[in-house]
C-alpha atoms as a PDB file:
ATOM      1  CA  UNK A   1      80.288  19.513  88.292  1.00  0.00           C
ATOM      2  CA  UNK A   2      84.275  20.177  88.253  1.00  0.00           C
ATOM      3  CA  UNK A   3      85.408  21.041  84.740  1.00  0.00           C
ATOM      4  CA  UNK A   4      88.320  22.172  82.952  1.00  0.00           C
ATOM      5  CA  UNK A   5      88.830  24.971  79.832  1.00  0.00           C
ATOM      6  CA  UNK A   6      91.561  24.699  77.262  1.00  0.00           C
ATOM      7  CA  UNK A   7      91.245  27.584  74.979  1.00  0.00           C
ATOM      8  CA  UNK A   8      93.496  30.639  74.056  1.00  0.00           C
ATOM      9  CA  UNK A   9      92.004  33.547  71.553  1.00  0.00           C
ATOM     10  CA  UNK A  10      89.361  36.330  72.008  1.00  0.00           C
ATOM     11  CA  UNK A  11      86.907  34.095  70.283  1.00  0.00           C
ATOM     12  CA  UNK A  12      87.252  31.129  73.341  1.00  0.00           C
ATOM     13  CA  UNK A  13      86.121  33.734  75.870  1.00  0.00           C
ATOM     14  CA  UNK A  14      82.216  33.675  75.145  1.00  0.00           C
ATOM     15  CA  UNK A  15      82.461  29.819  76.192  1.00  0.00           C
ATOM     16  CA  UNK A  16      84.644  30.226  78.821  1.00  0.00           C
ATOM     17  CA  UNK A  17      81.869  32.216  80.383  1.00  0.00           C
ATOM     18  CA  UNK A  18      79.534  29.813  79.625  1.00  0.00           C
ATOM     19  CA  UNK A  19      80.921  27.073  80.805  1.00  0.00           C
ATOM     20  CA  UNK A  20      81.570  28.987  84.543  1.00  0.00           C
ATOM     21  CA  UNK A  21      77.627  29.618  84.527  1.00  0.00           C
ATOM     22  CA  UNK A  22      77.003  25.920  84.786  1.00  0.00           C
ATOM     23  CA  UNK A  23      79.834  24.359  86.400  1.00  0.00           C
ATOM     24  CA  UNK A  24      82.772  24.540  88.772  1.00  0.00           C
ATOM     25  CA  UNK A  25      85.937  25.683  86.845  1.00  0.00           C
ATOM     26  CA  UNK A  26      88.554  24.120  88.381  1.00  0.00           C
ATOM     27  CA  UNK A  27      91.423  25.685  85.975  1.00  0.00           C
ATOM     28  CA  UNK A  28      91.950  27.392  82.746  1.00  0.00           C
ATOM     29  CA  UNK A  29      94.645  25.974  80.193  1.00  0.00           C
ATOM     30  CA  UNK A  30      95.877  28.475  77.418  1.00  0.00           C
ATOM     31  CA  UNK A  31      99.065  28.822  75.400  1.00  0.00           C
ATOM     32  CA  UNK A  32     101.934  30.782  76.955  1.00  0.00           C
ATOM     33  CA  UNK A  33     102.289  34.549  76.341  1.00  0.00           C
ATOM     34  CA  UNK A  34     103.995  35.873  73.334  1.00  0.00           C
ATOM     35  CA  UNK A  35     105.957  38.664  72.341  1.00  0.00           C
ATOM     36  CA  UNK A  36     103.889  41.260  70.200  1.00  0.00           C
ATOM     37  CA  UNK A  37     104.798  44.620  68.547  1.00  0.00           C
ATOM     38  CA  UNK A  38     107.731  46.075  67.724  1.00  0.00           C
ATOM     39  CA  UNK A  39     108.283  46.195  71.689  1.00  0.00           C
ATOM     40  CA  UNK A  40     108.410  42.797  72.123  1.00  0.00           C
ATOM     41  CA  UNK A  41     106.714  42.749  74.965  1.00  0.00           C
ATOM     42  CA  UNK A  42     105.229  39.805  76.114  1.00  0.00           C
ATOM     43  CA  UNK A  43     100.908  39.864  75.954  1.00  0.00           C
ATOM     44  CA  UNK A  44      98.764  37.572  77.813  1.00  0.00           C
ATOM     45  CA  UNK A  45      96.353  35.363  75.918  1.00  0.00           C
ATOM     46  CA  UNK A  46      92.434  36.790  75.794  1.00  0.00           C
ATOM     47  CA  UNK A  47      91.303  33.812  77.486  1.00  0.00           C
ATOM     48  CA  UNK A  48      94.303  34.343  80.105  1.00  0.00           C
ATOM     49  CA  UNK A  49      93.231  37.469  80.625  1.00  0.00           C
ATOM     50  CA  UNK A  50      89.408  36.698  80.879  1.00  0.00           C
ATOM     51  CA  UNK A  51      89.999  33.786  83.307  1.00  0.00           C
ATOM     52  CA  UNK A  52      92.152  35.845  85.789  1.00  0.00           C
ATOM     53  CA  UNK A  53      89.677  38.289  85.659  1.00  0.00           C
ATOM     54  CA  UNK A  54      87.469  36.338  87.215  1.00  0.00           C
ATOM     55  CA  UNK A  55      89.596  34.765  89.609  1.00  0.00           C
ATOM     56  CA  UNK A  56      90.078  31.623  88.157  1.00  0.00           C
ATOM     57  CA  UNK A  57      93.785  29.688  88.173  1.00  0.00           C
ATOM     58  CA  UNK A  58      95.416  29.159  84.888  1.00  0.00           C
ATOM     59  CA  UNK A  59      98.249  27.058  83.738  1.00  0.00           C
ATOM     60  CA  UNK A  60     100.524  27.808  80.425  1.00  0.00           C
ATOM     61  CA  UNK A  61     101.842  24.501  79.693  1.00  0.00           C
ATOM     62  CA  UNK A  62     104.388  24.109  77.665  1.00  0.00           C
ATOM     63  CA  UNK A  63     103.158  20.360  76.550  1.00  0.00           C
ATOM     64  CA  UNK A  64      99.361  20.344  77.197  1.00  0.00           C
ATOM     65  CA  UNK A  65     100.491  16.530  78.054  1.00  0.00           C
ATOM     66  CA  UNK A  66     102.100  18.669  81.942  1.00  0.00           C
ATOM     67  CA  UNK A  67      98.446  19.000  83.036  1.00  0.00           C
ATOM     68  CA  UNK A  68      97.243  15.751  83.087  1.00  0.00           C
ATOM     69  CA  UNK A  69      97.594  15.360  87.145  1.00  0.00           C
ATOM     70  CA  UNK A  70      95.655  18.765  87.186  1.00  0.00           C
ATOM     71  CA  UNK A  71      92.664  17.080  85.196  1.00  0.00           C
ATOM     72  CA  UNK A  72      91.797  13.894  87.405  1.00  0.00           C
ATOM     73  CA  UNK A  73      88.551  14.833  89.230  1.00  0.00           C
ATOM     74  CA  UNK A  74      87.301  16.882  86.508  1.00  0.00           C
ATOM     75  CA  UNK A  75      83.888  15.521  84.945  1.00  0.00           C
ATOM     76  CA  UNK A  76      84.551  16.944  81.338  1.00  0.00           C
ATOM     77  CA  UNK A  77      87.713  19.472  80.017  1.00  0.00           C
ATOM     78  CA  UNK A  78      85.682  21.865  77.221  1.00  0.00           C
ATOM     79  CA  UNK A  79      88.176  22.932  74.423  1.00  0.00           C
ATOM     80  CA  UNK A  80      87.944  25.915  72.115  1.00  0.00           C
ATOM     81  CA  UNK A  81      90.247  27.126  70.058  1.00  0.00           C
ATOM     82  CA  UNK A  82      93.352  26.420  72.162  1.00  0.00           C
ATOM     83  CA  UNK A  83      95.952  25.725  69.573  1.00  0.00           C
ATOM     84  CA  UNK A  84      97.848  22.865  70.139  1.00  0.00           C
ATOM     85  CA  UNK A  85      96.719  19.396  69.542  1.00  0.00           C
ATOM     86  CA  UNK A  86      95.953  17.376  72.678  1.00  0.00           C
ATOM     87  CA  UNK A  87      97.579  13.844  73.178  1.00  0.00           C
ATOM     88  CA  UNK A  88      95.866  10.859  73.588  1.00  0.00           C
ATOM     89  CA  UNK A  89      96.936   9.970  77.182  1.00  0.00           C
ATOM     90  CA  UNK A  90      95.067  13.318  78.298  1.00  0.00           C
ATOM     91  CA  UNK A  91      91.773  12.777  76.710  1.00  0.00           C
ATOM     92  CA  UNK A  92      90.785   9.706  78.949  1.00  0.00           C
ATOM     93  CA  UNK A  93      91.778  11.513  82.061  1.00  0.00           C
ATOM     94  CA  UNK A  94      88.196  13.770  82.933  1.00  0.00           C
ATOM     95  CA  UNK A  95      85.665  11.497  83.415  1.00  0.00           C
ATOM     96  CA  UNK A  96      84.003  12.250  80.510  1.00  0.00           C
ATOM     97  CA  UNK A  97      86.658  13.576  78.020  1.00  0.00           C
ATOM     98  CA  UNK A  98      87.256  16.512  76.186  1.00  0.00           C
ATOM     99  CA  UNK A  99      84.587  18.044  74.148  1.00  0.00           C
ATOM    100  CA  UNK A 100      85.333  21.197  71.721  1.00  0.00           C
ATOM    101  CA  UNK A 101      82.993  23.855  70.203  1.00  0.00           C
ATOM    102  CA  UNK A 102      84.032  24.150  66.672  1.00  0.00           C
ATOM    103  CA  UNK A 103      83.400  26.965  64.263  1.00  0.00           C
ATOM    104  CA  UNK A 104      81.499  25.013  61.519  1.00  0.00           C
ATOM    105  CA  UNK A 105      78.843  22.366  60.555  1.00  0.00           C
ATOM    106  CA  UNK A 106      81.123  19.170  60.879  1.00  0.00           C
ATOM    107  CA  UNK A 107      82.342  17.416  59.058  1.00  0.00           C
ATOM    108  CA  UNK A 108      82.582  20.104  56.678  1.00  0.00           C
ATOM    109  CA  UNK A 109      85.612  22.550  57.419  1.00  0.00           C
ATOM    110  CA  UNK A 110      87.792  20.171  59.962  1.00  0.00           C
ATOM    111  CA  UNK A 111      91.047  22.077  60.697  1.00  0.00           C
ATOM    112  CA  UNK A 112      92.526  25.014  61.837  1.00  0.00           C
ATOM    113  CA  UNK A 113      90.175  28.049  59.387  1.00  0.00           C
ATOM    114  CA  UNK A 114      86.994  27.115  59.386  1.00  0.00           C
ATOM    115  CA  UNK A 115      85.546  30.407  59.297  1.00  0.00           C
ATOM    116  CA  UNK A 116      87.875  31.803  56.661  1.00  0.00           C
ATOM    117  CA  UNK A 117      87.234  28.597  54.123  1.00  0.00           C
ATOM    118  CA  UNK A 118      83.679  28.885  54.734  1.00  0.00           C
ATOM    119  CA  UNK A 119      83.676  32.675  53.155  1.00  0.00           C
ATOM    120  CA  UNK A 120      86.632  31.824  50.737  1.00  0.00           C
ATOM    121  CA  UNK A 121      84.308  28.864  49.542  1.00  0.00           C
ATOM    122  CA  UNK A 122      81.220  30.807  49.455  1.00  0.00           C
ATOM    123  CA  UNK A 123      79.309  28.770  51.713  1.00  0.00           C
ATOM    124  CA  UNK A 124      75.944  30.567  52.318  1.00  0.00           C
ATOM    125  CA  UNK A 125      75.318  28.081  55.554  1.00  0.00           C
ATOM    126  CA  UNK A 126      77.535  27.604  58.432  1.00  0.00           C
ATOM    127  CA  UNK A 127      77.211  26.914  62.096  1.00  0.00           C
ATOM    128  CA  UNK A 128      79.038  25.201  65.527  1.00  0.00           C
ATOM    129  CA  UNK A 129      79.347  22.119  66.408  1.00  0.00           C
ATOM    130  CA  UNK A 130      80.091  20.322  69.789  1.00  0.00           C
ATOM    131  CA  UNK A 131      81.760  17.410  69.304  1.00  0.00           C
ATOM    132  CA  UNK A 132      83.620  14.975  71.517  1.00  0.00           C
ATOM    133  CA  UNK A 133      87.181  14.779  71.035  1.00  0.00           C
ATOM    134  CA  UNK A 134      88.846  11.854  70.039  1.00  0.00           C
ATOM    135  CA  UNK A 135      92.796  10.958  68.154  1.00  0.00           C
ATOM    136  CA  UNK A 136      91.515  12.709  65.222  1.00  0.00           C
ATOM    137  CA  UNK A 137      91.766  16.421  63.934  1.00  0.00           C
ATOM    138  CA  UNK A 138      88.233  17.428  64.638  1.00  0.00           C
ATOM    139  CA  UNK A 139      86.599  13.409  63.694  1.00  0.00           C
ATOM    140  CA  UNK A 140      84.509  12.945  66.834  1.00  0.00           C
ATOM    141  CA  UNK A 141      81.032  11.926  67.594  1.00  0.00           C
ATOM    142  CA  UNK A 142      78.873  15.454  66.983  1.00  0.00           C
ATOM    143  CA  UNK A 143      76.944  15.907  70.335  1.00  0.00           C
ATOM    144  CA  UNK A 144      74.911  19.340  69.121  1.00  0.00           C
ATOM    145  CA  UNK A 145      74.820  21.651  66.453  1.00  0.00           C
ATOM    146  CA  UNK A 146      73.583  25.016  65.191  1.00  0.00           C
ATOM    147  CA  UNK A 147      73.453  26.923  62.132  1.00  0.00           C
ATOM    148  CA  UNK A 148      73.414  30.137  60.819  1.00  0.00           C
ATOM    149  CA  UNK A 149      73.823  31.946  57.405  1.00  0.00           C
ATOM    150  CA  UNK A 150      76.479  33.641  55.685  1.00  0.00           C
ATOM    151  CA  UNK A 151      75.802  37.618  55.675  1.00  0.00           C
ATOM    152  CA  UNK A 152      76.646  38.376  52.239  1.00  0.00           C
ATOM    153  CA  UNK A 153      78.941  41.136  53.478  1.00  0.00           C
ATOM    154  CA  UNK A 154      80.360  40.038  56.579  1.00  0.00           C
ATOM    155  CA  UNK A 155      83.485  39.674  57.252  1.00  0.00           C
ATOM    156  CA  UNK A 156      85.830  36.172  58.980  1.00  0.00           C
ATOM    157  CA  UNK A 157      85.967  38.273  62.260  1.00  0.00           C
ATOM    158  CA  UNK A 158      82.396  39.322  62.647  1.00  0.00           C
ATOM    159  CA  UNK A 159      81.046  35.828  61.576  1.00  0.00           C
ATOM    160  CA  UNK A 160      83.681  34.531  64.391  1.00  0.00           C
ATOM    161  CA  UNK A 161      81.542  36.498  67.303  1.00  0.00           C
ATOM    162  CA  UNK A 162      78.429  35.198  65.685  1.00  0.00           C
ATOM    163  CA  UNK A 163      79.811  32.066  65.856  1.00  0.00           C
ATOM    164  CA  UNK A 164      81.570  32.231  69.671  1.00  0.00           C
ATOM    165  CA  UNK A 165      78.039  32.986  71.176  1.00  0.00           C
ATOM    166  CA  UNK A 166      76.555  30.368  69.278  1.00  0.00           C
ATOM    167  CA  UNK A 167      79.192  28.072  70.293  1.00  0.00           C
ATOM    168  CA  UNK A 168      78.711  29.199  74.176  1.00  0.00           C
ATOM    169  CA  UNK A 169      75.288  28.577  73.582  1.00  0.00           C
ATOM    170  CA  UNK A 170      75.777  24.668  73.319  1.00  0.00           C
ATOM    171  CA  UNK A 171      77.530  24.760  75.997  1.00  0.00           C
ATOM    172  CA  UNK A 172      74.799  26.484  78.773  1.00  0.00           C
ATOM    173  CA  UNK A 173      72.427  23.601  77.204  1.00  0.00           C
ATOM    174  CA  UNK A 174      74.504  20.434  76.789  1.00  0.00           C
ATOM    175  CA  UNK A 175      77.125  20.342  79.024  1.00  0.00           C
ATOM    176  CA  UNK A 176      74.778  19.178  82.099  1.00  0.00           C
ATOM    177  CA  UNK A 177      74.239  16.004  80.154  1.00  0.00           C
ATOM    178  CA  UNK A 178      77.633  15.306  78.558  1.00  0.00           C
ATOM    179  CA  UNK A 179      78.955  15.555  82.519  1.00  0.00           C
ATOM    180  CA  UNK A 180      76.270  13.066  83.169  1.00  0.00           C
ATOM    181  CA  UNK A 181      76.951  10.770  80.859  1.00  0.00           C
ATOM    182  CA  UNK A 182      73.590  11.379  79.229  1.00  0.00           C
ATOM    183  CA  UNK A 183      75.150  12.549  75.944  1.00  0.00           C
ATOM    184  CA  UNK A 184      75.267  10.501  73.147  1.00  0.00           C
ATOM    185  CA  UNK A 185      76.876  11.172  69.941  1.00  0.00           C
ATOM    186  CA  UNK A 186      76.680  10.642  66.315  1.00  0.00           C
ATOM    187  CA  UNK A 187      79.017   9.592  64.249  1.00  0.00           C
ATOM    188  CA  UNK A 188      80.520  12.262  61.271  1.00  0.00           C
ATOM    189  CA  UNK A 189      79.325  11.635  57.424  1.00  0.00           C
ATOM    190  CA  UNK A 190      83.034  10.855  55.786  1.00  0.00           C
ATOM    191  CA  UNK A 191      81.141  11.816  52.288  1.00  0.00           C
ATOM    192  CA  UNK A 192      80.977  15.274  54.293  1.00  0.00           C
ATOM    193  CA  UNK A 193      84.639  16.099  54.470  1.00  0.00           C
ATOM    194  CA  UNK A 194      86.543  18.766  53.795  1.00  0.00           C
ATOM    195  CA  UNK A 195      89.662  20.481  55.476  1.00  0.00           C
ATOM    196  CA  UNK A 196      90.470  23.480  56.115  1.00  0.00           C
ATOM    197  CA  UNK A 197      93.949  24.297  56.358  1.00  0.00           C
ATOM    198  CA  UNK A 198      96.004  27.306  58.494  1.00  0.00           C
ATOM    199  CA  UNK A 199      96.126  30.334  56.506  1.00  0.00           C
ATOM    200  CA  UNK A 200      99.535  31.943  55.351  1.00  0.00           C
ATOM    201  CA  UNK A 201      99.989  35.233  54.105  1.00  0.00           C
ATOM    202  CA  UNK A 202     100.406  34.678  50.460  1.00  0.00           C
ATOM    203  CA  UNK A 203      96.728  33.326  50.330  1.00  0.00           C
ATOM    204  CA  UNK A 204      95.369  36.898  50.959  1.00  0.00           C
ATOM    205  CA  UNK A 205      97.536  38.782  48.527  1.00  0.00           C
ATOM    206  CA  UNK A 206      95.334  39.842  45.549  1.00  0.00           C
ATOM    207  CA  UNK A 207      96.027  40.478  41.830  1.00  0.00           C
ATOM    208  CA  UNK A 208      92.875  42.268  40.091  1.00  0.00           C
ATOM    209  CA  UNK A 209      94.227  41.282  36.547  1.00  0.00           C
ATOM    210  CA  UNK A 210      93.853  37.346  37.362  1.00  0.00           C
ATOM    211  CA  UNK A 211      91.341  37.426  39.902  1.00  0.00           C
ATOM    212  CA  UNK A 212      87.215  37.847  39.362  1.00  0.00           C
ATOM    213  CA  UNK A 213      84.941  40.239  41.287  1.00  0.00           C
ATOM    214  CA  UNK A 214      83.636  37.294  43.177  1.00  0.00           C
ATOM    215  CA  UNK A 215      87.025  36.184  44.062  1.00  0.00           C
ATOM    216  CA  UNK A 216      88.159  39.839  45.240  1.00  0.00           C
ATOM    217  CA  UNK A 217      85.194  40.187  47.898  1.00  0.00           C
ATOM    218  CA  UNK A 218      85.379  36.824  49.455  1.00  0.00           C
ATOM    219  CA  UNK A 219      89.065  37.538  49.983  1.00  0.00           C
ATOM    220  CA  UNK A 220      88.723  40.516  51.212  1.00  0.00           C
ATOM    221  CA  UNK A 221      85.739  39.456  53.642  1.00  0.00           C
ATOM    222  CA  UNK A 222      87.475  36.172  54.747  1.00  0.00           C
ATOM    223  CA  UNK A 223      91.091  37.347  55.519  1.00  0.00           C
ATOM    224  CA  UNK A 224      89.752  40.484  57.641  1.00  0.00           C
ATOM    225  CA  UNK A 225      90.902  40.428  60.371  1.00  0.00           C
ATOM    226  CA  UNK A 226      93.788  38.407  59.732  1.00  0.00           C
ATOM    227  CA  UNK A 227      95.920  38.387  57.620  1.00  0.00           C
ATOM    228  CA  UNK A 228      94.452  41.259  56.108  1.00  0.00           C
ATOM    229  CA  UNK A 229      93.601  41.323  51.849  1.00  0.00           C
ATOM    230  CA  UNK A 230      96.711  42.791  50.442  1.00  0.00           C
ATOM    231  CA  UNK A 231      97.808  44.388  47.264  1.00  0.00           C
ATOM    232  CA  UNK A 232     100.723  45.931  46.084  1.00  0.00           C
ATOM    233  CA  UNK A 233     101.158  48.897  44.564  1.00  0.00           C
ATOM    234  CA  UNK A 234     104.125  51.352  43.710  1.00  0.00           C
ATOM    235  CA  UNK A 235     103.698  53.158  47.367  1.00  0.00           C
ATOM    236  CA  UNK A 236     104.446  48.900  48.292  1.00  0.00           C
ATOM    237  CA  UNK A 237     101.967  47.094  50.302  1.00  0.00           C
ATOM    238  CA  UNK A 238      98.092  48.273  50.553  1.00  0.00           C
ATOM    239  CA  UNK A 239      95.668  45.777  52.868  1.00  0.00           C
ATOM    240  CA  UNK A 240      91.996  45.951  51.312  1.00  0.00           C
ATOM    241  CA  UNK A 241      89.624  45.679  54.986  1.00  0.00           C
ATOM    242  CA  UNK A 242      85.983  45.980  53.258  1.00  0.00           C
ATOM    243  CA  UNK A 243      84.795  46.170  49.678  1.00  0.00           C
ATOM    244  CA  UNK A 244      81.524  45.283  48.008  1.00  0.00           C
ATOM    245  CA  UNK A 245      80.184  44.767  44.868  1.00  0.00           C
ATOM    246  CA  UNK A 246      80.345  48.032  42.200  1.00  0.00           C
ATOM    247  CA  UNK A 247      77.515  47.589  39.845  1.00  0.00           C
ATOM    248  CA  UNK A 248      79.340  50.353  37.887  1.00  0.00           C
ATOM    249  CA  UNK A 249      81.781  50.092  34.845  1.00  0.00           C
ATOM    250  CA  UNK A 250      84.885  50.791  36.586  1.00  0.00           C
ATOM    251  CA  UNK A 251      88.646  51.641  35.774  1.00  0.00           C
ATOM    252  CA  UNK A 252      90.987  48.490  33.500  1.00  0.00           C
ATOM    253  CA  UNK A 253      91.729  45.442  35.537  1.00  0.00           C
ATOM    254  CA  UNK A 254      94.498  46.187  38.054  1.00  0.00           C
ATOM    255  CA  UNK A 255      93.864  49.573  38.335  1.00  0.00           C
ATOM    256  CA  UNK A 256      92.043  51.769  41.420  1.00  0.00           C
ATOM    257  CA  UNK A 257      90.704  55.045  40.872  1.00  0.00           C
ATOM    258  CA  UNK A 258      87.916  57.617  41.911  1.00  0.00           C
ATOM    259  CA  UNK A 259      84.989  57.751  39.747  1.00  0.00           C
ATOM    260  CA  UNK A 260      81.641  59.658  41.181  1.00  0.00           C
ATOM    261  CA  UNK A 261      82.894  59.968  45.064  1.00  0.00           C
ATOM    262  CA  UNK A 262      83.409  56.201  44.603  1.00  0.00           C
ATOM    263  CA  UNK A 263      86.736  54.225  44.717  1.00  0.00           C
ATOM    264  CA  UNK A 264      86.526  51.281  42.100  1.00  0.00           C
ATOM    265  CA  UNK A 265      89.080  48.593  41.786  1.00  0.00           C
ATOM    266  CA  UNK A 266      89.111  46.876  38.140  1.00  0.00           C
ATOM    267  CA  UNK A 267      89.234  43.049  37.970  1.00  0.00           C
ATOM    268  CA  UNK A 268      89.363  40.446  35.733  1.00  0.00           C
ATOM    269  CA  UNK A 269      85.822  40.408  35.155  1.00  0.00           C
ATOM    270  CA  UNK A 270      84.105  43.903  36.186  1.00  0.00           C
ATOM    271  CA  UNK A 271      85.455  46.062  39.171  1.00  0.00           C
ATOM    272  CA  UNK A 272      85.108  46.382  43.314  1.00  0.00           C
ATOM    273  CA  UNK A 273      84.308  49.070  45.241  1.00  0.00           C
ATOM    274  CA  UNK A 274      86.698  49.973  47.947  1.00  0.00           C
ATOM    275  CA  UNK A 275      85.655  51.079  50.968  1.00  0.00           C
ATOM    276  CA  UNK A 276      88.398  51.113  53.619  1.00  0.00           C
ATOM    277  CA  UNK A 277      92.260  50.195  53.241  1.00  0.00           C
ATOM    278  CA  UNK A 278      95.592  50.611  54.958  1.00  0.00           C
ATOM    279  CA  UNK A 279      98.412  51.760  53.141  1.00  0.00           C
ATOM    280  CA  UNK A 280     101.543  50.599  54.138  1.00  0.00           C
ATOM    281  CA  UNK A 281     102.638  52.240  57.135  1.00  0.00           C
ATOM    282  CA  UNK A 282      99.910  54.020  57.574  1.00  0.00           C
ATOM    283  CA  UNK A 283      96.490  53.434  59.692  1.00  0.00           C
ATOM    284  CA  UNK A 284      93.425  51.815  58.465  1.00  0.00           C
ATOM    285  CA  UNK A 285      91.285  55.003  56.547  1.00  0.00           C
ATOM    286  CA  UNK A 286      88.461  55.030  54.409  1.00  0.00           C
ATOM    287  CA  UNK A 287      89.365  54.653  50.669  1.00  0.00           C
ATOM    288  CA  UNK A 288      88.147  57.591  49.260  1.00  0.00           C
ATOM    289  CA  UNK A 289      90.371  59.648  51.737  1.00  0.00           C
ATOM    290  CA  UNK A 290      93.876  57.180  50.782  1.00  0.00           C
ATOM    291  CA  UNK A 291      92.679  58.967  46.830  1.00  0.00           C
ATOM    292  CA  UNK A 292      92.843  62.059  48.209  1.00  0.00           C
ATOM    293  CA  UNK A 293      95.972  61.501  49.530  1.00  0.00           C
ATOM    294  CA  UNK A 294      97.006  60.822  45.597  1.00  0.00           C
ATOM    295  CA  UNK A 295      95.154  63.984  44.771  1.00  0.00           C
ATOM    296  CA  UNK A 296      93.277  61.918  42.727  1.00  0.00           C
ATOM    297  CA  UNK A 297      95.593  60.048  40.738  1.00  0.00           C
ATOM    298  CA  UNK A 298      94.582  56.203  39.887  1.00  0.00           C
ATOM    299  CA  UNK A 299      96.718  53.374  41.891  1.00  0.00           C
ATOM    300  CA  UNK A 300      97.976  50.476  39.606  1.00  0.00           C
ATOM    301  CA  UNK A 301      98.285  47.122  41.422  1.00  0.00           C
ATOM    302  CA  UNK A 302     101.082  44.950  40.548  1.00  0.00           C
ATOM    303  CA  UNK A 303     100.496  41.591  39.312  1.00  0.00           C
ATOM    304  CA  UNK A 304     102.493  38.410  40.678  1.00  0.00           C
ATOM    305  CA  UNK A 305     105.609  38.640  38.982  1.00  0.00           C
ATOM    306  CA  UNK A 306     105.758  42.068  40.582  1.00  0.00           C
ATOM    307  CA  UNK A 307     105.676  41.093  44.412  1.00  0.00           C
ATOM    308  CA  UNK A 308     109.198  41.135  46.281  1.00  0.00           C
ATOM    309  CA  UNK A 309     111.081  38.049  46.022  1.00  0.00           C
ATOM    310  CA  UNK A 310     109.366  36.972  43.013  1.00  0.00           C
END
């Protein structure tokens, strides 16, 4: 069984290893390299990385359209999390098209965040699905599914492993029968739908005064690892990396301060404890050391009308 991978970020890996357990890999596909840092040096994609590791050819297109010649002879081209969308000329070309792992219970959460929307949402359930890929943004036939719930403090980027494993999971069981033409799907619920859209920074910037308790800890759950939660403060920008619930009476809304060995965050409803943060232009450090840096005295976080350019 000759397949092909298209895939690009850490989270792509677990099924690229998968999917070289039970079949042939003729090639790897993955976005080119980009510059990172202040450097600007150039970095290799994870799944680059991965697949050269293990001796496998891979080709940085820059129109995934380049590789159709490459694909003839494949039986099926798996897709995870490459980042570009594929044109419909190159989905006939394996012999039985492109299937993707997808981080969520389809049709809910088509689109670029899945995992991120599910938290922001407060979704309790989520899962993977393998799906076949046709014209549409994530609208195939689902071939296989699994679920999994919500941790009520975990964060986009730990649910995202979860989810990767899970997703290479499908793939060690199903991908035998999808190559054999054994797989059929079924079709999406359209009363199902909902989309979830790339994430820009201004999503993940937080005002206590306007926002809840609730609010504040999905945020700051969902956007870790990227963007990062953000405030801003008079010391400028301050990411918020893990908080929790306080069950405390804390400090006025806006306001941060150290009450008890604890570092509470006031909201619009009831307050947040902080647990780790990052300053700007500083590392990542646990809160109760960035109010010792203050010696103590309480942060105020600026509202909207406070943020630069506004």
């Amino acid at each position: 069984m000759r397949t092909a991978f298209f895939g690009t970020p850490q989270e792509a890996v677990p099924s690229l290893d998968a999917l070289r357990e039970v079949s042939e890999v003729a090639f790897v596909v993955t976005r080119p390299d980009r510059p990172r840092g202040r450097s600007g040096r150039s970095v290799a994609p994870p799944v680059k990385s991965a697949a050269l590791a293990a001796g496998l050819g891979v080709l940085q297109p820059a129109h995934p359209a380049d590789v159709a010649g490459d694909l003839e002879g494949c039986s099926v081209a798996v897709v995870v999390a490459y980042g570009r969308i594929l044109p419909a000329s190159l989905l006939s070309v394996p012999d039985h098209g492109f299937v993707n792992v997808h981080f969520s219970l389809l049709p809910r959460w088509r689109g670029a965040s899945p995992v991120v929307r599910a938290i922001l949402a407060g979704d309790e359930l989520t899962g993977v699905t393998l799906m076949r890929v046709d014209e549409g943004l994530d609208t195939g036939p689902i071939l296989a599914s699994a679920s999994t719930a919500i941790g009520g403090e975990e964060s986009a980027g730990e649910l995202t492993a979860r989810l990767a494993a899970m997703g290479a999971d499908l793939i060690r069981t199903h991908l035998r029968a999808i190559a054999d033409g054994e797989a059929t799907g079924v079709p999406q619920d359209p009363d199902g739908v909902t989309h979830a859209g790339r994430i820009h920074s201004d999503e993940a910037f937080i005002d206590p005064r306007r926002h809840g308790t609730v609010a504040t800890g999905r945020a700051v759950r969902a956007f870790n690892p990227r963007p990062g939660a953000w405030g801003l403060t008079e010391e400028g920008r301050i990411k918020l990396w893990r908080a929790r619930p306080a069950s405390v009476e804390g400090p006025p809304s806006g306001v941060a301060e150290k009450r008890g060995g604890r570092v509470l965050l006031g909201c619009r409803d009831g307050s947040v404890e902080l647990l780790e943060v990052q300053p700007q232009g500083r590392p990542a450090m646990a809160a109760a050391a960035w109010m010792n840096g203050r010696r103590g005295a309480p942060a105020e976080f600026l509202p909207a009308s406070g943020r630069p350019g506004r």
